[in-house]
N, C-alpha and C. Protein backbone atom coordinates (compact mmCIF):
# COMPACT_ATOMS: atom_id res chain seq x y z
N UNK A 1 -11.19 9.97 8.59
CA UNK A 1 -10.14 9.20 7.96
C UNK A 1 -10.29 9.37 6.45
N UNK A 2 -9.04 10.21 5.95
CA UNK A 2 -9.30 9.95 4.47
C UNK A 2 -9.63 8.59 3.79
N UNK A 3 -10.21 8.36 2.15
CA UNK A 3 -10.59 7.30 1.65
C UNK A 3 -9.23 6.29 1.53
N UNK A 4 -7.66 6.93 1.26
CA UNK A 4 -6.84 5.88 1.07
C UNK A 4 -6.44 5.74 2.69
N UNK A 5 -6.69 6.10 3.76
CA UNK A 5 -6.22 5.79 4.78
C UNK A 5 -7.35 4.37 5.20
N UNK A 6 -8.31 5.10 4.89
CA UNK A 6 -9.57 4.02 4.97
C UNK A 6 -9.11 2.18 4.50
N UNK A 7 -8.87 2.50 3.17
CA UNK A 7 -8.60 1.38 2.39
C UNK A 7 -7.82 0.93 2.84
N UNK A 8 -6.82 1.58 3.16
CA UNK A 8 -5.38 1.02 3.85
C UNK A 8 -5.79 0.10 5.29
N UNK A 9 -5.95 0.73 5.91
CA UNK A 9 -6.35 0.42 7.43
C UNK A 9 -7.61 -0.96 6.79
N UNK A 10 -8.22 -0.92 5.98
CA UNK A 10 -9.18 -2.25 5.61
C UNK A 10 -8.19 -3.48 4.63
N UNK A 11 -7.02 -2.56 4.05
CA UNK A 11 -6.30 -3.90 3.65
C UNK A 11 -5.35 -4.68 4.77
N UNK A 12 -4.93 -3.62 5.87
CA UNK A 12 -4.37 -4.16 6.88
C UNK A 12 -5.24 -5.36 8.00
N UNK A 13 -6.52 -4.52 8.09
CA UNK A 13 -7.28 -5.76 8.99
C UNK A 13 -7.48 -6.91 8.23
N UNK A 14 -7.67 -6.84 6.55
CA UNK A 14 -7.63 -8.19 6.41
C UNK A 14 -6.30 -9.18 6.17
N UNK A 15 -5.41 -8.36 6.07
CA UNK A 15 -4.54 -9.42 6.27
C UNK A 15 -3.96 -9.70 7.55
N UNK A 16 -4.60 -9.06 8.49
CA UNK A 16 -4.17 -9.28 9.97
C UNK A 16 -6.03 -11.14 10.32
N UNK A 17 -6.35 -11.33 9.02
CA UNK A 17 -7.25 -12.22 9.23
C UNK A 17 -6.58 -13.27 8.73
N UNK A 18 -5.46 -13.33 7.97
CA UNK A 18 -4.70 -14.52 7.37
C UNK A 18 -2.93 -14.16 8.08
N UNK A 19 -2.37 -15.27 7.48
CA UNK A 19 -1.05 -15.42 7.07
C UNK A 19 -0.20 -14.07 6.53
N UNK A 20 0.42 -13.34 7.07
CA UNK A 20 0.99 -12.34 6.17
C UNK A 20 2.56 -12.17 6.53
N UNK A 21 3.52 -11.97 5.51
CA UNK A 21 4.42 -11.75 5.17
C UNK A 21 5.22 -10.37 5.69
N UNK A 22 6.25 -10.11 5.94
CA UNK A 22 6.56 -8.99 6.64
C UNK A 22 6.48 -8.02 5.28
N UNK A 23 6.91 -8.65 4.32
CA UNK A 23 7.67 -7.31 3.04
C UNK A 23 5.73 -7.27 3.26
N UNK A 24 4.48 -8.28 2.68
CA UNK A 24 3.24 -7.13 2.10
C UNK A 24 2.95 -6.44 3.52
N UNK A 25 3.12 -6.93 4.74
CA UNK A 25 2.83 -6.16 5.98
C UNK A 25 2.90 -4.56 5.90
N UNK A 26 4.52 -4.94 5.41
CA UNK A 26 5.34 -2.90 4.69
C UNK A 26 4.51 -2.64 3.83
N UNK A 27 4.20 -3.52 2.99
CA UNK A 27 3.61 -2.73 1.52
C UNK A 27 2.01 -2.06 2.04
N UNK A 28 1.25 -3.25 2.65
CA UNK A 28 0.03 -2.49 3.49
C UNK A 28 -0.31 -1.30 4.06
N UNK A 29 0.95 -0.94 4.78
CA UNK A 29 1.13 0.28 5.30
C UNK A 29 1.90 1.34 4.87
N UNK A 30 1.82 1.11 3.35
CA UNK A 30 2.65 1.80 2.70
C UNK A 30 3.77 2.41 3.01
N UNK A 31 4.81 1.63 3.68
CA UNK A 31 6.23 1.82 3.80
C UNK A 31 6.62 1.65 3.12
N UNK A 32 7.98 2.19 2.39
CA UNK A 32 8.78 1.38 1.13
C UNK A 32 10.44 0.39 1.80
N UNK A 33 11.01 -0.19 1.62
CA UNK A 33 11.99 -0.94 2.24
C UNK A 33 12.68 0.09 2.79
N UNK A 34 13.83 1.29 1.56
CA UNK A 34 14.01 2.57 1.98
C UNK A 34 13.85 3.38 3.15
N UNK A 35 12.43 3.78 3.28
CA UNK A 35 11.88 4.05 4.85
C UNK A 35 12.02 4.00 5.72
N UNK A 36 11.71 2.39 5.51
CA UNK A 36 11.77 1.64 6.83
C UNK A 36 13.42 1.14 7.16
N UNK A 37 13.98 1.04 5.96
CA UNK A 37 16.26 1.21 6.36
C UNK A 37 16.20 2.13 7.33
N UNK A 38 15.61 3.71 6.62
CA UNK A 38 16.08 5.32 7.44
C UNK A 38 15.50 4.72 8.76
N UNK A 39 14.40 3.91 9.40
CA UNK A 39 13.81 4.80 10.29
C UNK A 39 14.81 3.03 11.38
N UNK A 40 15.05 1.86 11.18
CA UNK A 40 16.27 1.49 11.78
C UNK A 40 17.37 1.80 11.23
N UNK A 41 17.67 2.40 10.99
CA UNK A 41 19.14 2.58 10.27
C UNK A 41 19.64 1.83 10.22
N UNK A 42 19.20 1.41 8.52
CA UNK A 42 19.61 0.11 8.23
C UNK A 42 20.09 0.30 6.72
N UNK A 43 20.06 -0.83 5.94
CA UNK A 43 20.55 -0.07 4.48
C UNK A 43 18.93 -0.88 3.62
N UNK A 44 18.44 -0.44 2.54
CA UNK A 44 17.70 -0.86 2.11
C UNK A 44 17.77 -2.14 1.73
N UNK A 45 19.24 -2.78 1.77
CA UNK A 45 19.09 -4.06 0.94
C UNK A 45 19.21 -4.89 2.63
N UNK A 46 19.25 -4.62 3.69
CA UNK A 46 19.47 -5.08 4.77
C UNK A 46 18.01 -5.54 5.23
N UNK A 47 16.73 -4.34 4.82
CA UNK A 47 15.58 -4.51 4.87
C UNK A 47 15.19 -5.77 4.18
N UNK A 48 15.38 -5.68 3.01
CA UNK A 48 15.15 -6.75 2.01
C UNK A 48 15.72 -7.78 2.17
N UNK A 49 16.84 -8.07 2.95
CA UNK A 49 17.29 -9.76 3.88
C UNK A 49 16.11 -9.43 4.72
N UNK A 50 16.17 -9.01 5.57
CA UNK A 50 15.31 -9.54 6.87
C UNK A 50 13.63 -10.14 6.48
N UNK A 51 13.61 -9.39 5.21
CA UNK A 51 12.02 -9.24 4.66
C UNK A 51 11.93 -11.42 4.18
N UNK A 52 12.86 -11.51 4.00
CA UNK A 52 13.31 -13.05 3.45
C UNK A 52 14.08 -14.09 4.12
N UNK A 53 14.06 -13.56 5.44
CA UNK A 53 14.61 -14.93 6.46
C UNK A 53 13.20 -15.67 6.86
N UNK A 54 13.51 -16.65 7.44
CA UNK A 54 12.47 -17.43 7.81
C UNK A 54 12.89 -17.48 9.19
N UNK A 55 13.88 -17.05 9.73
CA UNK A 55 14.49 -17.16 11.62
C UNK A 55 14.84 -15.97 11.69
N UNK A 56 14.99 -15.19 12.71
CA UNK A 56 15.33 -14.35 13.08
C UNK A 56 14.75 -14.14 14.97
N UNK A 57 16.08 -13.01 15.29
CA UNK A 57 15.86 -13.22 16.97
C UNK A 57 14.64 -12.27 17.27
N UNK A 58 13.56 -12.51 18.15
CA UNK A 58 12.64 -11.73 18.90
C UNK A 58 12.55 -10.18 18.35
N UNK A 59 13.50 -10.00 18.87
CA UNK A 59 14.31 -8.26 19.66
C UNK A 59 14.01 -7.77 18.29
N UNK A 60 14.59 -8.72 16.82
CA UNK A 60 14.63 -7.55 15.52
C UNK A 60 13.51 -7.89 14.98
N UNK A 61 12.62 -9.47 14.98
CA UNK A 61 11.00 -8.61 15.21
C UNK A 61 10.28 -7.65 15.71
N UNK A 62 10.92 -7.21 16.57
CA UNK A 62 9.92 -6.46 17.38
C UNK A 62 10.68 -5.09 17.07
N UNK A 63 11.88 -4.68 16.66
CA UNK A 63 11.93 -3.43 15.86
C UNK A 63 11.67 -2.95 14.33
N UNK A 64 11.34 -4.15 13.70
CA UNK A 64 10.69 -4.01 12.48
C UNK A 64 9.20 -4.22 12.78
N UNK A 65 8.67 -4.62 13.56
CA UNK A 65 7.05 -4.10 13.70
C UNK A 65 6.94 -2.95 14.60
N UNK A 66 7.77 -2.50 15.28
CA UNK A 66 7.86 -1.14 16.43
C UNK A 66 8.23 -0.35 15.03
N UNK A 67 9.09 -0.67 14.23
CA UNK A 67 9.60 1.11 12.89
C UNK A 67 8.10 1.17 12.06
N UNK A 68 7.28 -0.08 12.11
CA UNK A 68 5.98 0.19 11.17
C UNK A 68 4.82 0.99 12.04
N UNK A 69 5.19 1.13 13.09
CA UNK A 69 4.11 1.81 13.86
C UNK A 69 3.22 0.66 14.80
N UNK A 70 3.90 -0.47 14.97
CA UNK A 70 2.71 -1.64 15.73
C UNK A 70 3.34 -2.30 16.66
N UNK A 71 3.08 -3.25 17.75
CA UNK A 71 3.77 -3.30 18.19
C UNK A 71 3.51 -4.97 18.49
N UNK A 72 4.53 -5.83 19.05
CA UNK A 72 4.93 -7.07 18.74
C UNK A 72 4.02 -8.01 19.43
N UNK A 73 3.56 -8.96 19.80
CA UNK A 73 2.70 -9.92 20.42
C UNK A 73 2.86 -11.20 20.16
N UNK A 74 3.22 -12.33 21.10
CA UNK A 74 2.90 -13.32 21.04
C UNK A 74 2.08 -14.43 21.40
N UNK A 75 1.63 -15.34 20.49
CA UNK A 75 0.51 -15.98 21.03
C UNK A 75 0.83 -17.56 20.90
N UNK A 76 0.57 -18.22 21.70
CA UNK A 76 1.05 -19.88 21.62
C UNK A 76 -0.73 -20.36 21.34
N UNK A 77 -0.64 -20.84 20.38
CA UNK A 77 -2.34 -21.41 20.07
C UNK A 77 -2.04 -22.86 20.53
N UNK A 78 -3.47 -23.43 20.58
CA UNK A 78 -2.86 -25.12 21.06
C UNK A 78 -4.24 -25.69 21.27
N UNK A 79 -4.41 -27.17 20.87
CA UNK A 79 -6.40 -27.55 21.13
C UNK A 79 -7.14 -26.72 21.90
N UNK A 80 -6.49 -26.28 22.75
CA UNK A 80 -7.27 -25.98 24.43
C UNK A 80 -7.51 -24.53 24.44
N UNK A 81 -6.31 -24.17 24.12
CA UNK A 81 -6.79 -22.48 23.56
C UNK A 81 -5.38 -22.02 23.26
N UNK A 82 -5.72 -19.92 23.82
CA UNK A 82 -4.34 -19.74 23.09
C UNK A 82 -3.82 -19.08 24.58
N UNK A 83 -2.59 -19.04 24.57
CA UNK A 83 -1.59 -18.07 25.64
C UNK A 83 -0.94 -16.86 25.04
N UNK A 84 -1.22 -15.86 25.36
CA UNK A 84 -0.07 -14.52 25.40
C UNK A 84 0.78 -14.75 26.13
N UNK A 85 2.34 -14.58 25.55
CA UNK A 85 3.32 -15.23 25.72
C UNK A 85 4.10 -13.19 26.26
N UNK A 86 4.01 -13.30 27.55
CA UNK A 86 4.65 -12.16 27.76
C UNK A 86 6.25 -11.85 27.78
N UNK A 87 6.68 -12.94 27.97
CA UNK A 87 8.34 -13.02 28.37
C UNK A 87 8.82 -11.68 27.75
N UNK A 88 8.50 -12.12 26.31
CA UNK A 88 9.58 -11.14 25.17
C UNK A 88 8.94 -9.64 24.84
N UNK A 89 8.13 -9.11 25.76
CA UNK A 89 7.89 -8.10 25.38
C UNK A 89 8.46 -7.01 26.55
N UNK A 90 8.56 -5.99 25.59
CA UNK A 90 9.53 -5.25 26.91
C UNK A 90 8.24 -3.88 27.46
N UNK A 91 9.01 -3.43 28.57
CA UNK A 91 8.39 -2.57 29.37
C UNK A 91 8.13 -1.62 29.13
């Protein structure tokens, strides 16, 4: 693994240890908004709404973490523990 793939892949695990944001998620993996428009065909400023909703449906989570290369998961945490929430993931 080259050294910036290295770094990269070590700035991604740590923010996969906190709270993270979809736009630094892109920036982590060095996508640019651009990019990631071409690769849903989308328009760059379309990226940049989605990067700034606070709701949005399942389905276009899971193609903005499927265009970054990862793929979607849910987890219900709760005192007792946590559940993987399979419903919304597809086949």
């Amino acid at each position: 693994m080259s050294p910036q793939a290295r770094k990269s892949s070590e700035n991604l695990a740590e923010g996969l240890r906190k709270d993270i944001h979809l736009a630094e998620l892109r920036n982590v993996l060095g996508i640019s908004q651009d990019e990631l428009g071409q690769l849903l065909k989308r328009k760059q400023a379309a990226i940049s709404r989605l990067e700034r909703r606070s709701d949005m449906h399942v389905s276009t989570l899971r193609e903005f973490v499927k265009a970054l290369g990862g793929r979607l998961e849910l987890i219900a945490s709760f005192p007792d523990g946590s559940y993987h929430i399979k419903q919304f993931e597809q086949e």
